[in-house]
PDB file of N, CA and C in Angstrom:
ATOM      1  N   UNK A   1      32.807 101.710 -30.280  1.00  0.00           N
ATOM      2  CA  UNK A   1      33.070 102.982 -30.921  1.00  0.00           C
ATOM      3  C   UNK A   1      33.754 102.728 -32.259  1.00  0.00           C
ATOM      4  N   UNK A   2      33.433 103.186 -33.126  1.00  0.00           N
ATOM      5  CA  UNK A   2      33.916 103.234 -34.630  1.00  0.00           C
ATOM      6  C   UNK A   2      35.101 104.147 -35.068  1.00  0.00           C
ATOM      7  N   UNK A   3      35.958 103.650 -35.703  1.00  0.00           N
ATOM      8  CA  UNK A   3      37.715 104.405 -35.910  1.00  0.00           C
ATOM      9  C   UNK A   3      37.401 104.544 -37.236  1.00  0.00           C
ATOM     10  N   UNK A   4      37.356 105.740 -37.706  1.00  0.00           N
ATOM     11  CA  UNK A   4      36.992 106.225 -39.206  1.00  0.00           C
ATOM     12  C   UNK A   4      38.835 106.474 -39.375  1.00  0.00           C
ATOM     13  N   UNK A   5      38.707 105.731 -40.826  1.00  0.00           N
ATOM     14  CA  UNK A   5      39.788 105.535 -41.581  1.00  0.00           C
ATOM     15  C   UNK A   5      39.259 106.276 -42.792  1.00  0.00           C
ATOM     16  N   UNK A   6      40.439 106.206 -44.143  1.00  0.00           N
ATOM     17  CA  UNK A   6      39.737 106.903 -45.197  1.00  0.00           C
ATOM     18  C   UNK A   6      38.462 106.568 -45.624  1.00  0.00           C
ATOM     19  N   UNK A   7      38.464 105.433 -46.156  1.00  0.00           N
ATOM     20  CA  UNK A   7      36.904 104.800 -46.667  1.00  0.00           C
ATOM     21  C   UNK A   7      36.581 103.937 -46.148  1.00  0.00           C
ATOM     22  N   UNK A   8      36.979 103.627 -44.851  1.00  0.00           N
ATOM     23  CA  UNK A   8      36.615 102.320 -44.154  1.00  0.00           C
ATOM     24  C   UNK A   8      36.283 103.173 -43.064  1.00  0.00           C
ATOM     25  N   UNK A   9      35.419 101.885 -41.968  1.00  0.00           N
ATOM     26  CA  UNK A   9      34.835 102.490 -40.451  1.00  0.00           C
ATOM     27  C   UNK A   9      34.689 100.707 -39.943  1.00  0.00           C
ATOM     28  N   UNK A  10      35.990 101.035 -39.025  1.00  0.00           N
ATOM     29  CA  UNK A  10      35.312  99.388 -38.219  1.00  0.00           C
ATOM     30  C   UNK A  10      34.682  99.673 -37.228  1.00  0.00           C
ATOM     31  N   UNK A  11      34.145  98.819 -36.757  1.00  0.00           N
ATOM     32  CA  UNK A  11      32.824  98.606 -35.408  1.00  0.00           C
ATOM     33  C   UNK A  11      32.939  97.153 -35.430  1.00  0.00           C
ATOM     34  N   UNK A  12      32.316  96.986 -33.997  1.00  0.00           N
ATOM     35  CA  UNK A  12      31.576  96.042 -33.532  1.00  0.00           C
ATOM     36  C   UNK A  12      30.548  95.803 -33.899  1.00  0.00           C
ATOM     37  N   UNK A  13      30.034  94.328 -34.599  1.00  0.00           N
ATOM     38  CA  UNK A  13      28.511  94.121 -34.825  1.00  0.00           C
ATOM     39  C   UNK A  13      28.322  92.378 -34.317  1.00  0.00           C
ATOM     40  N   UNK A  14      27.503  92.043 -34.298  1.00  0.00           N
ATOM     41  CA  UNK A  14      26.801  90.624 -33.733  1.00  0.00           C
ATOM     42  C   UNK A  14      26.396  89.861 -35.249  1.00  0.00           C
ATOM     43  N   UNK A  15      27.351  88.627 -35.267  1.00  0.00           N
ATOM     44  CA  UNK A  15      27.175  87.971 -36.102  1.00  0.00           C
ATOM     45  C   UNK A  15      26.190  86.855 -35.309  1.00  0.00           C
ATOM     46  N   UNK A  16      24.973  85.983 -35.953  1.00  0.00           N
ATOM     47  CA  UNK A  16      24.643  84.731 -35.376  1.00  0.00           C
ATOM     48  C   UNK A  16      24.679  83.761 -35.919  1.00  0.00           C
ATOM     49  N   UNK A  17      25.351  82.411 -34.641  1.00  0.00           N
ATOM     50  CA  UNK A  17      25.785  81.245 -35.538  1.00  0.00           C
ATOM     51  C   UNK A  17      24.807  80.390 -34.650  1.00  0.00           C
ATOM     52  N   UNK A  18      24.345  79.355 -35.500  1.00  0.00           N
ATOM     53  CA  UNK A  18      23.517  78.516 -35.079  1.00  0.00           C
ATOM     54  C   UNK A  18      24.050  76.724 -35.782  1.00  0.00           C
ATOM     55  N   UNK A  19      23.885  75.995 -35.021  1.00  0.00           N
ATOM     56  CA  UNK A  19      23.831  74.452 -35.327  1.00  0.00           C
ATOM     57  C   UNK A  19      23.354  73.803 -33.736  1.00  0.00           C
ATOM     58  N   UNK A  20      23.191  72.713 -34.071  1.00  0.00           N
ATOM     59  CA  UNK A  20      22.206  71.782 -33.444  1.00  0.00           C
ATOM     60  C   UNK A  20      21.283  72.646 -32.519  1.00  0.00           C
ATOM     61  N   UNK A  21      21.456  72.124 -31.539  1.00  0.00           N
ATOM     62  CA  UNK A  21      19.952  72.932 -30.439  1.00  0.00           C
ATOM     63  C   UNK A  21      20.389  74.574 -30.438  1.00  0.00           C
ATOM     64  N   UNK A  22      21.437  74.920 -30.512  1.00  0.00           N
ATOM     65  CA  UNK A  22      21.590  76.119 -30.309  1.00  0.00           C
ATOM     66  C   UNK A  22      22.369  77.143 -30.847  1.00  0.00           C
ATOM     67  N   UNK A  23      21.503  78.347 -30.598  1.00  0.00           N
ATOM     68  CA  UNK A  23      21.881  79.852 -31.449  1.00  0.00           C
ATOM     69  C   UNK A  23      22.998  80.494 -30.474  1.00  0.00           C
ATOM     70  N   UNK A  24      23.991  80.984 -31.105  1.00  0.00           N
ATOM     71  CA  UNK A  24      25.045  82.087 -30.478  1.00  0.00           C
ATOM     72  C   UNK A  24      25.182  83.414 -31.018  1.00  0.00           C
ATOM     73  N   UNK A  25      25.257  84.504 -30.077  1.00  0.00           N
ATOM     74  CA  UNK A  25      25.337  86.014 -30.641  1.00  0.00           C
ATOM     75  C   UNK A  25      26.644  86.178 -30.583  1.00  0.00           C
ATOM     76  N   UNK A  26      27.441  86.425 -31.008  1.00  0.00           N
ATOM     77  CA  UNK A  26      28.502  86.781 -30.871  1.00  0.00           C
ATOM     78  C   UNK A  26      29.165  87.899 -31.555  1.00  0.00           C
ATOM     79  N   UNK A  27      29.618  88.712 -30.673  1.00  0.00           N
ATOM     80  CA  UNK A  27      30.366  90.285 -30.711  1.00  0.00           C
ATOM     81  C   UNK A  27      31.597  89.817 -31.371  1.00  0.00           C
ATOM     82  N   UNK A  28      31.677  90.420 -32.578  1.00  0.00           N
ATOM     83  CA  UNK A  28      33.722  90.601 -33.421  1.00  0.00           C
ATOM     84  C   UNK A  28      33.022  91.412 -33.956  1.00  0.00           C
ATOM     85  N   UNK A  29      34.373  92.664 -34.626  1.00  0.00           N
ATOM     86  CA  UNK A  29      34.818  93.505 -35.020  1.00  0.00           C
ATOM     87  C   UNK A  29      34.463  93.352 -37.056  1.00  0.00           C
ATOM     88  N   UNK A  30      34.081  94.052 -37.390  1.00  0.00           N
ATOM     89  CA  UNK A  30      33.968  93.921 -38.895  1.00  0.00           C
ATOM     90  C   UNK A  30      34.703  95.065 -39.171  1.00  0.00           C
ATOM     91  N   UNK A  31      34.741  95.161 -40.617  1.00  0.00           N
ATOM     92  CA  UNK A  31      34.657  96.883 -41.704  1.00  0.00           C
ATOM     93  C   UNK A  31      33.961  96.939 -42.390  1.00  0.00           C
ATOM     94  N   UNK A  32      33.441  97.928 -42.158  1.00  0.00           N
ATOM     95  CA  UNK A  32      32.623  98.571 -43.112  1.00  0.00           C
ATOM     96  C   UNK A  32      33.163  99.933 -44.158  1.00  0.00           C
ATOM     97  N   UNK A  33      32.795  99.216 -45.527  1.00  0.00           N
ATOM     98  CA  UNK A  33      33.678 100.368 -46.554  1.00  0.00           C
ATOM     99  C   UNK A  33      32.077 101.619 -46.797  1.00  0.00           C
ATOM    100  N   UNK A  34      32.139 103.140 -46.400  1.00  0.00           N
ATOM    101  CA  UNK A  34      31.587 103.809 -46.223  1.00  0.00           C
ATOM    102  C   UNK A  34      30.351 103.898 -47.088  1.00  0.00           C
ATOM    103  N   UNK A  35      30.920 103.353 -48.475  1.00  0.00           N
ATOM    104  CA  UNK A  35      30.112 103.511 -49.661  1.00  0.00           C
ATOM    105  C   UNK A  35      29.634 102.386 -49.784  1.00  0.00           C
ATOM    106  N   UNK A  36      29.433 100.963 -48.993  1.00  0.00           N
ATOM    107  CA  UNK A  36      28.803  99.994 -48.916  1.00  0.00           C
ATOM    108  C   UNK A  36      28.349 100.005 -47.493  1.00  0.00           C
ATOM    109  N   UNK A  37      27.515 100.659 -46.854  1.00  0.00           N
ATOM    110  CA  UNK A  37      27.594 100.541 -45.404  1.00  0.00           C
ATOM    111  C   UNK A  37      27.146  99.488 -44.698  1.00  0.00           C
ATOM    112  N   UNK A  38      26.166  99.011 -45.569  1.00  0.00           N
ATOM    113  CA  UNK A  38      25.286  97.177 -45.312  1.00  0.00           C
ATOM    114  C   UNK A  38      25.646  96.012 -45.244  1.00  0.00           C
ATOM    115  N   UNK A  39      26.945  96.355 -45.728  1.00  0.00           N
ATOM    116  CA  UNK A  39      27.988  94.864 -45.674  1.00  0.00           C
ATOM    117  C   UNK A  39      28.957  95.089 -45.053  1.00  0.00           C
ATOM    118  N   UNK A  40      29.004  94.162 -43.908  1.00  0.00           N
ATOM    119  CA  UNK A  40      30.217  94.166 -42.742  1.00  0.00           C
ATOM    120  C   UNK A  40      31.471  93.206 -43.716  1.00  0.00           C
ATOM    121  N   UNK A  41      32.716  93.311 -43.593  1.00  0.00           N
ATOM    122  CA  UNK A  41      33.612  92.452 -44.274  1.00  0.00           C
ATOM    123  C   UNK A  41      34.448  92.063 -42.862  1.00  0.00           C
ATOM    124  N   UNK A  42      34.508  90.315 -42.642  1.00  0.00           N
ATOM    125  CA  UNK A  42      35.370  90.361 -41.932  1.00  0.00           C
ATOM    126  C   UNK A  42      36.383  89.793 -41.990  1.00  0.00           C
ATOM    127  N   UNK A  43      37.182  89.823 -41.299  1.00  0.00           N
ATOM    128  CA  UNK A  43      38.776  89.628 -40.981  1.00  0.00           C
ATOM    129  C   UNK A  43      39.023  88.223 -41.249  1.00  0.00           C
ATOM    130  N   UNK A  44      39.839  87.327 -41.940  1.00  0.00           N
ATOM    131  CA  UNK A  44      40.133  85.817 -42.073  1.00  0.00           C
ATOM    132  C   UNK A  44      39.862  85.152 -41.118  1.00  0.00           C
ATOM    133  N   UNK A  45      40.727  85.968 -39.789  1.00  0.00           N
ATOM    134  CA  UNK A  45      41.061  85.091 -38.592  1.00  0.00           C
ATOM    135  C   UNK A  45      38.900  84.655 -38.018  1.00  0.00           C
ATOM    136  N   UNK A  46      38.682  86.217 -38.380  1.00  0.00           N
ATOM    137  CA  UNK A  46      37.281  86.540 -37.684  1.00  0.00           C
ATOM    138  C   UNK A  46      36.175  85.355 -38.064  1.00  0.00           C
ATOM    139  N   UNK A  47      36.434  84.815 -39.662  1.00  0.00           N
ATOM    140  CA  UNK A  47      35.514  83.864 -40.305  1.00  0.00           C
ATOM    141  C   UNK A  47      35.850  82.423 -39.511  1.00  0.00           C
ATOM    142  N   UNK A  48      37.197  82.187 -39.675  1.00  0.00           N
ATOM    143  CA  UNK A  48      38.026  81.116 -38.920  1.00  0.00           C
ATOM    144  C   UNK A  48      36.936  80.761 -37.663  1.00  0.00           C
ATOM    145  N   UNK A  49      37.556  82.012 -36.798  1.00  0.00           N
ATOM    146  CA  UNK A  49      36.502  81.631 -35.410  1.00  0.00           C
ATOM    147  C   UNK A  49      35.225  81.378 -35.391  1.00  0.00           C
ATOM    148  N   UNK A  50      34.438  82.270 -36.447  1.00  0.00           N
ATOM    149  CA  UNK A  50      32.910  82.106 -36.153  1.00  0.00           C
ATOM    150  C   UNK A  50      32.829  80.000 -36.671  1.00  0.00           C
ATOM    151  N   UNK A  51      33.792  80.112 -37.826  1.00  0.00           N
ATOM    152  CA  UNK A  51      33.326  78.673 -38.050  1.00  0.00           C
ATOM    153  C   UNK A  51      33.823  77.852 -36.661  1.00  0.00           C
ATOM    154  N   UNK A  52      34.898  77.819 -36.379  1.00  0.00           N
ATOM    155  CA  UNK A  52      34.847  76.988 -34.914  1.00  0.00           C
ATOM    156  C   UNK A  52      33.499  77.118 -33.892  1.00  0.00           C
ATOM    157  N   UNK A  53      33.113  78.326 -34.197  1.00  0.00           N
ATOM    158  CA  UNK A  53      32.131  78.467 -32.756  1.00  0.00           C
ATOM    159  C   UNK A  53      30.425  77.736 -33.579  1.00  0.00           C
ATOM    160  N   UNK A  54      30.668  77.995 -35.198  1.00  0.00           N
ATOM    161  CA  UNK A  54      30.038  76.903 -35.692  1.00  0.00           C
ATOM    162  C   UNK A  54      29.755  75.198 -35.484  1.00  0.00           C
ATOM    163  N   UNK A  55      30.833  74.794 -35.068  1.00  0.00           N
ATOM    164  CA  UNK A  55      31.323  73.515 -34.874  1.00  0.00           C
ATOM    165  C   UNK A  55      31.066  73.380 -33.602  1.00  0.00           C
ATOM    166  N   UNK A  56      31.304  74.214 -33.102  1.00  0.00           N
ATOM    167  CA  UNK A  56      31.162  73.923 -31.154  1.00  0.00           C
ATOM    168  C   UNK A  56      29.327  73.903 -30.625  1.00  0.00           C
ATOM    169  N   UNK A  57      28.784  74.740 -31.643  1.00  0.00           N
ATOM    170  CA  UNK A  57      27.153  74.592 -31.225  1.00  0.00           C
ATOM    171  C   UNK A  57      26.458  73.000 -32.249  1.00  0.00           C
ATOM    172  N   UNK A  58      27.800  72.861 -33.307  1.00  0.00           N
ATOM    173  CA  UNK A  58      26.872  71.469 -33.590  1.00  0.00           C
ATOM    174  C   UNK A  58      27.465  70.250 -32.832  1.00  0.00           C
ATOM    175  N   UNK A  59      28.319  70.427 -32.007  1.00  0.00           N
ATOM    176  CA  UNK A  59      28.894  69.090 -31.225  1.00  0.00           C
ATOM    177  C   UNK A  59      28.630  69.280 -29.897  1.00  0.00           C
ATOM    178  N   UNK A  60      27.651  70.296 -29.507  1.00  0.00           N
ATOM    179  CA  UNK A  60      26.866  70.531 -28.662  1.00  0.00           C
ATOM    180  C   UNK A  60      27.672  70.711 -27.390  1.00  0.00           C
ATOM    181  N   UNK A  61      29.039  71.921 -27.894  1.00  0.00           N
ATOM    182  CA  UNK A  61      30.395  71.828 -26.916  1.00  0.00           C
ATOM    183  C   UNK A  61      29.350  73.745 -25.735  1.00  0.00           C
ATOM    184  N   UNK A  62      29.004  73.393 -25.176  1.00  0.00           N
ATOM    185  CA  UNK A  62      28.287  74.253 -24.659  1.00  0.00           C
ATOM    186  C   UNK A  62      29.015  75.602 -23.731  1.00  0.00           C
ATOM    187  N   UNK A  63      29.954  74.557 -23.068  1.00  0.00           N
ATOM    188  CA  UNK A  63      30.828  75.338 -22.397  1.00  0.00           C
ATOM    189  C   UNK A  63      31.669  76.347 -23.370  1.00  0.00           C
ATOM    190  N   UNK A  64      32.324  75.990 -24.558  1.00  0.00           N
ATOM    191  CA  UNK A  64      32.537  76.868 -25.116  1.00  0.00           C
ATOM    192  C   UNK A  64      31.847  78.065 -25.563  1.00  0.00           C
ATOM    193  N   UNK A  65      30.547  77.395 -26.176  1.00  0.00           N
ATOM    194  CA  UNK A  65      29.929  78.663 -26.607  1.00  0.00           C
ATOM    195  C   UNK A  65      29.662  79.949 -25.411  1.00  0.00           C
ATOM    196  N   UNK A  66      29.469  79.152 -24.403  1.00  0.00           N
ATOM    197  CA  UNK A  66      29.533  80.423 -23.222  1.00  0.00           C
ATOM    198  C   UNK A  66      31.026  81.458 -22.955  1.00  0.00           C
ATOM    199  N   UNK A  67      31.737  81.052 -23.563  1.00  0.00           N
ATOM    200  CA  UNK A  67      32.855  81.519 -23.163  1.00  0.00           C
ATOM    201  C   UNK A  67      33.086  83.085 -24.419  1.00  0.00           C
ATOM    202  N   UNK A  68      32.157  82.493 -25.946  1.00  0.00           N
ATOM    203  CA  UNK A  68      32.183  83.408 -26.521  1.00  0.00           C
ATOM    204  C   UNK A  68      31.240  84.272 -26.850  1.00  0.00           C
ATOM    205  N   UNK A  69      29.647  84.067 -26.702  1.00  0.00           N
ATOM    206  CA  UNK A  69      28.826  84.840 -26.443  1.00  0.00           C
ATOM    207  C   UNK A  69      27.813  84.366 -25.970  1.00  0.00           C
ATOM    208  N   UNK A  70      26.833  85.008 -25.898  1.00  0.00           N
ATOM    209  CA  UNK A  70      25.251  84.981 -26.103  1.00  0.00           C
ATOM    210  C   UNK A  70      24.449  83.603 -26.557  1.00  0.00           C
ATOM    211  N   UNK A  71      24.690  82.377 -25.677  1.00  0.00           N
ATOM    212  CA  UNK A  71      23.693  80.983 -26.217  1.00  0.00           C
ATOM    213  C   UNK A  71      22.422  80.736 -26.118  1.00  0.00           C
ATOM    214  N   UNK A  72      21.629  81.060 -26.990  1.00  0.00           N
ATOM    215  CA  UNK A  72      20.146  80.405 -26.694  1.00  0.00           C
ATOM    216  C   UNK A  72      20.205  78.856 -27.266  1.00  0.00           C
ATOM    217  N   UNK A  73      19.432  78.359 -26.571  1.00  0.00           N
ATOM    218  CA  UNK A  73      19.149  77.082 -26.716  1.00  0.00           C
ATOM    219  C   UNK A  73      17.202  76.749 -27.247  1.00  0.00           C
ATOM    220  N   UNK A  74      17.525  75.900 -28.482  1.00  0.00           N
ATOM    221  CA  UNK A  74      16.092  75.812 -29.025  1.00  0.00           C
ATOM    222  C   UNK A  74      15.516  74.193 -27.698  1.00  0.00           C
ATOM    223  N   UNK A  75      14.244  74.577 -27.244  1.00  0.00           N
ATOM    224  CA  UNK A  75      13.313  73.829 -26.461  1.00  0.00           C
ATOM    225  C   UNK A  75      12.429  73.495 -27.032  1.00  0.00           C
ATOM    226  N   UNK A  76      11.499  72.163 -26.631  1.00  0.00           N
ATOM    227  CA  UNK A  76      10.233  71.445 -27.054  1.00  0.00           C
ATOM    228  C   UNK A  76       9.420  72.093 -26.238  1.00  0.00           C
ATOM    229  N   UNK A  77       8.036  73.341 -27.136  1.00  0.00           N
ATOM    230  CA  UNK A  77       7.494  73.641 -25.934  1.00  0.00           C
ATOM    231  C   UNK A  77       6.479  72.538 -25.490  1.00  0.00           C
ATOM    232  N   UNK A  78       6.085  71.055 -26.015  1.00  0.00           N
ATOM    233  CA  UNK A  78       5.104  70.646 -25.048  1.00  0.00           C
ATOM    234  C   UNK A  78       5.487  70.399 -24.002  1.00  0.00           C
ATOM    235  N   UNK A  79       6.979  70.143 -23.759  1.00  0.00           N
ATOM    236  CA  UNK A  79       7.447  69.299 -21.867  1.00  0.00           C
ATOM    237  C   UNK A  79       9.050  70.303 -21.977  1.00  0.00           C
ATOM    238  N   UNK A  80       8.838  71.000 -22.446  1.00  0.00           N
ATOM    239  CA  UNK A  80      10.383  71.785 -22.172  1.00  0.00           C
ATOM    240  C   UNK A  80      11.806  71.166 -22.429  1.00  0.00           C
ATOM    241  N   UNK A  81      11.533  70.290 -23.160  1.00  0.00           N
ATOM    242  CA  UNK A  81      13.115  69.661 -23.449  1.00  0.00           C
ATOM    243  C   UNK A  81      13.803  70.495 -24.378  1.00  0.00           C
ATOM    244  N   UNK A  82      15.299  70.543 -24.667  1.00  0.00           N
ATOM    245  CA  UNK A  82      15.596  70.455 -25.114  1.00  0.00           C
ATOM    246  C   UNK A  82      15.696  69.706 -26.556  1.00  0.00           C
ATOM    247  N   UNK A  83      15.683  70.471 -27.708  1.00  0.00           N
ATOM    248  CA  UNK A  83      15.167  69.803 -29.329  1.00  0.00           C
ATOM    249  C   UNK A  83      16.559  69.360 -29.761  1.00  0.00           C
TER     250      UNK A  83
END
């Protein structure tokens, strides 16, 4: 649900971070300034994390990424491996 402030409106939106085999969806909080509505701005701490959760899909820390959203994992479709 969105908290309308004067010219701001935060929400929830799904940023996606991807490195090595795998993509993450992950739910944080942005703002959106009313008169730019297409650009989410986020929070220091918010960039901080996505880059850790950056780091955690290229060191292929898996368990983490489950802990913060949504992991797809890219596969070889001739024999199903993992790429």
């Amino acid at each position: 649900m969105a908290v309308e402030t004067t010219n701001k409106q935060k929400a929830k939106t799904t940023e996606w971070i991807t490195g090595g085999a795998y993509a993450v969806a992950v739910s944080v909080e942005a703002t959106y300034i009313i008169y730019r509505p297409g650009e989410p701005f986020l929070e220091p701490q918010t960039v901080r994390f996505l880059e850790q959760v950056a780091k955690d899909a290229n060191s292929g820390n898996l368990e983490a990424l489950k802990k913060v959203g949504t992991v797809f994992v890219a596969v070889d479709k001739s024999n199903g491996q993992r790429t």
